[in-house]
C-alpha atoms as a PDB file:
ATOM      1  CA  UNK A   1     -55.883  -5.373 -11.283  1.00  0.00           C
ATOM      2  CA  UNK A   2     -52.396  -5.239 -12.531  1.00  0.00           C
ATOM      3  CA  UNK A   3     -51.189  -7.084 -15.633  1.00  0.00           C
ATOM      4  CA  UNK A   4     -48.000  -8.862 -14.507  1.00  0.00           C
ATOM      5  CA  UNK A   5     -47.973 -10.148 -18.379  1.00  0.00           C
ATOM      6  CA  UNK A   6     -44.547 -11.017 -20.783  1.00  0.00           C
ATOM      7  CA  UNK A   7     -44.154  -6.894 -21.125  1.00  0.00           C
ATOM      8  CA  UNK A   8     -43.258  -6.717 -17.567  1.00  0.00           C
ATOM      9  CA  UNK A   9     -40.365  -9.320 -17.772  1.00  0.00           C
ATOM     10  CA  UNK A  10     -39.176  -7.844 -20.968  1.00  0.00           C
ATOM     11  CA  UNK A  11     -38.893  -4.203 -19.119  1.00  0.00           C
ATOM     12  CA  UNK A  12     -37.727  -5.585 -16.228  1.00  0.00           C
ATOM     13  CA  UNK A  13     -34.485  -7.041 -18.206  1.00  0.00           C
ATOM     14  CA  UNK A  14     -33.381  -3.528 -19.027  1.00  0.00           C
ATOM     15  CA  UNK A  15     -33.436  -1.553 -15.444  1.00  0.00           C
ATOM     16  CA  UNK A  16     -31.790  -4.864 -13.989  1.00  0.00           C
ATOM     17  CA  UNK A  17     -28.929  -4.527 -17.008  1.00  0.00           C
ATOM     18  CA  UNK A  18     -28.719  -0.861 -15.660  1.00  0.00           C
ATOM     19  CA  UNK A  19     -28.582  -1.884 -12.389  1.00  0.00           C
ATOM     20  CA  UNK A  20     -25.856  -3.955 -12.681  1.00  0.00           C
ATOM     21  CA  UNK A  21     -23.890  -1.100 -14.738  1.00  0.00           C
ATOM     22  CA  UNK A  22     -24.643   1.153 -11.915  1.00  0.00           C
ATOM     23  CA  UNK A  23     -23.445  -1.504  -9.260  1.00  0.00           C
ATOM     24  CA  UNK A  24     -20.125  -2.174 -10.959  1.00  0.00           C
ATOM     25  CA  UNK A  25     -19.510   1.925 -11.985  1.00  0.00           C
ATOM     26  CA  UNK A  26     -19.451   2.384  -8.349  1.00  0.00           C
ATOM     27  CA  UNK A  27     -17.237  -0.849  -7.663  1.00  0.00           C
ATOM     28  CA  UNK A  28     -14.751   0.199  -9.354  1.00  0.00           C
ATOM     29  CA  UNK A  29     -14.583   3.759  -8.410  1.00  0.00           C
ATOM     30  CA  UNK A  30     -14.521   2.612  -4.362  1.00  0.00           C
ATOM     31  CA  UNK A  31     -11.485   0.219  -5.614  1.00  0.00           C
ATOM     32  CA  UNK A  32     -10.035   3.282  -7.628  1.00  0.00           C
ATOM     33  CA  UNK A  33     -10.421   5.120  -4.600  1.00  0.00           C
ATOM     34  CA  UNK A  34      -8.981   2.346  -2.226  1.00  0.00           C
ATOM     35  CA  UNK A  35      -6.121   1.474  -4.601  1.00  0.00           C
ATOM     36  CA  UNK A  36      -4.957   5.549  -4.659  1.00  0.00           C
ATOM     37  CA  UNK A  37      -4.904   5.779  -0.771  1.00  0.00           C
ATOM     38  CA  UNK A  38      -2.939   2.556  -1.108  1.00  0.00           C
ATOM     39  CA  UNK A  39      -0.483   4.165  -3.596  1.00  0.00           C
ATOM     40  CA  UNK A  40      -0.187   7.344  -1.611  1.00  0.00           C
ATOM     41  CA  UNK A  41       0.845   5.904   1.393  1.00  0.00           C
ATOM     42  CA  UNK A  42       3.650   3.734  -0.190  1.00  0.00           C
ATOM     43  CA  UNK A  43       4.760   6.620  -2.171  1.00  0.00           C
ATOM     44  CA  UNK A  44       4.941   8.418   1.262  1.00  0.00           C
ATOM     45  CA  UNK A  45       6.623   5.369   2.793  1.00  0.00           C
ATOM     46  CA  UNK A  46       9.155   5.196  -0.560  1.00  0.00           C
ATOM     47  CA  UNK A  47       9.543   9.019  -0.463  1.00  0.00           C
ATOM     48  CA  UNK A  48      10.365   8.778   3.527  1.00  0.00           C
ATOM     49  CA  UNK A  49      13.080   5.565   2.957  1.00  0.00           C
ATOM     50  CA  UNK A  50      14.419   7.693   0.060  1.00  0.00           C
ATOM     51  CA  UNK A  51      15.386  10.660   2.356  1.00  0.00           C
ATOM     52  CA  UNK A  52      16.763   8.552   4.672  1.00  0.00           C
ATOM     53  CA  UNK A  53      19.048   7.224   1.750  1.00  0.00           C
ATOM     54  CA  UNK A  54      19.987  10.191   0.993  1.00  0.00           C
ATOM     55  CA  UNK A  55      21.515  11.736   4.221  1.00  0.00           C
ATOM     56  CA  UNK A  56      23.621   8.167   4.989  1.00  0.00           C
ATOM     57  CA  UNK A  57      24.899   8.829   1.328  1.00  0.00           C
ATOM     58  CA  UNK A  58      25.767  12.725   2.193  1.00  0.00           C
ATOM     59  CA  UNK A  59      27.121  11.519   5.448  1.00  0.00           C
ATOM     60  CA  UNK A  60      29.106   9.212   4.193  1.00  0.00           C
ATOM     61  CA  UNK A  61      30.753  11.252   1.815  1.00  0.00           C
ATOM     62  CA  UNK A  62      31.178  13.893   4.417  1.00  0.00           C
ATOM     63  CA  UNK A  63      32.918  11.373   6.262  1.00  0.00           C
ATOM     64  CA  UNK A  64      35.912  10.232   3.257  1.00  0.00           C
ATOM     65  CA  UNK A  65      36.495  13.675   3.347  1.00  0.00           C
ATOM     66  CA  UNK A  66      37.787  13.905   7.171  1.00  0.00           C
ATOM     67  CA  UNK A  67      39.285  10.755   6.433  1.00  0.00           C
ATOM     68  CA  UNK A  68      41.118  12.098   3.785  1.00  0.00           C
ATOM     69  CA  UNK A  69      42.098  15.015   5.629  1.00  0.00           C
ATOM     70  CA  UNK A  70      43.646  13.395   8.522  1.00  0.00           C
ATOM     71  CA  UNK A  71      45.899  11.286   5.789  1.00  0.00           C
ATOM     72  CA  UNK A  72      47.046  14.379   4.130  1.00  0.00           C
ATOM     73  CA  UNK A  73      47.884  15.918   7.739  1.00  0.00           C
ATOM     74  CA  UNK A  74      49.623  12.996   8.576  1.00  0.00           C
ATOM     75  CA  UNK A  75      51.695  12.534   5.848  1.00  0.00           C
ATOM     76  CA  UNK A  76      52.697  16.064   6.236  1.00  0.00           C
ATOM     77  CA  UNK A  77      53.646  15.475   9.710  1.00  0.00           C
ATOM     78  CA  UNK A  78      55.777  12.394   8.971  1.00  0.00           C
ATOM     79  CA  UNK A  79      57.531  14.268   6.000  1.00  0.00           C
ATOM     80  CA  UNK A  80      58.706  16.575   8.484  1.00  0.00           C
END
């Protein structure tokens, strides 16, 4: 029959210590993993709104410069 004596506990302390380790190694490479698809979809999402910014900004400036045009054209039209 097996001896289920003191050295059993004592070596049993060790692979559950490991165990643990183990358990919380691969916890935190899951959240690692979770956190990164997180941060690449909001980088995405950032990237996106960014672009959008962008064009209204180019637009916009696009747009001063007709405005400004049609001034100059119609002050040249009144001078005359």
């Amino acid at each position: 029959m097996m001896n289920a004596g003191p050295g059993f506990g004592v070596a049993l302390v060790p692979m559950l210590v490991m165990l643990a380790f183990y358990v919380f190694i691969i916890y935190v490479l899951i959240s690692f993993i979770k956190f990164m698809k997180a941060k690449n979809q909001h980088d995405k999402e950032r990237n996106e709104k960014l672009d959008r910014f962008i064009q209204v900004i180019e637009n916009q400036g696009k747009d001063q410069k007709i405005v400004r045009a049609i001034e100059q054209i119609e002050k040249q039209i009144n001078n005359n």
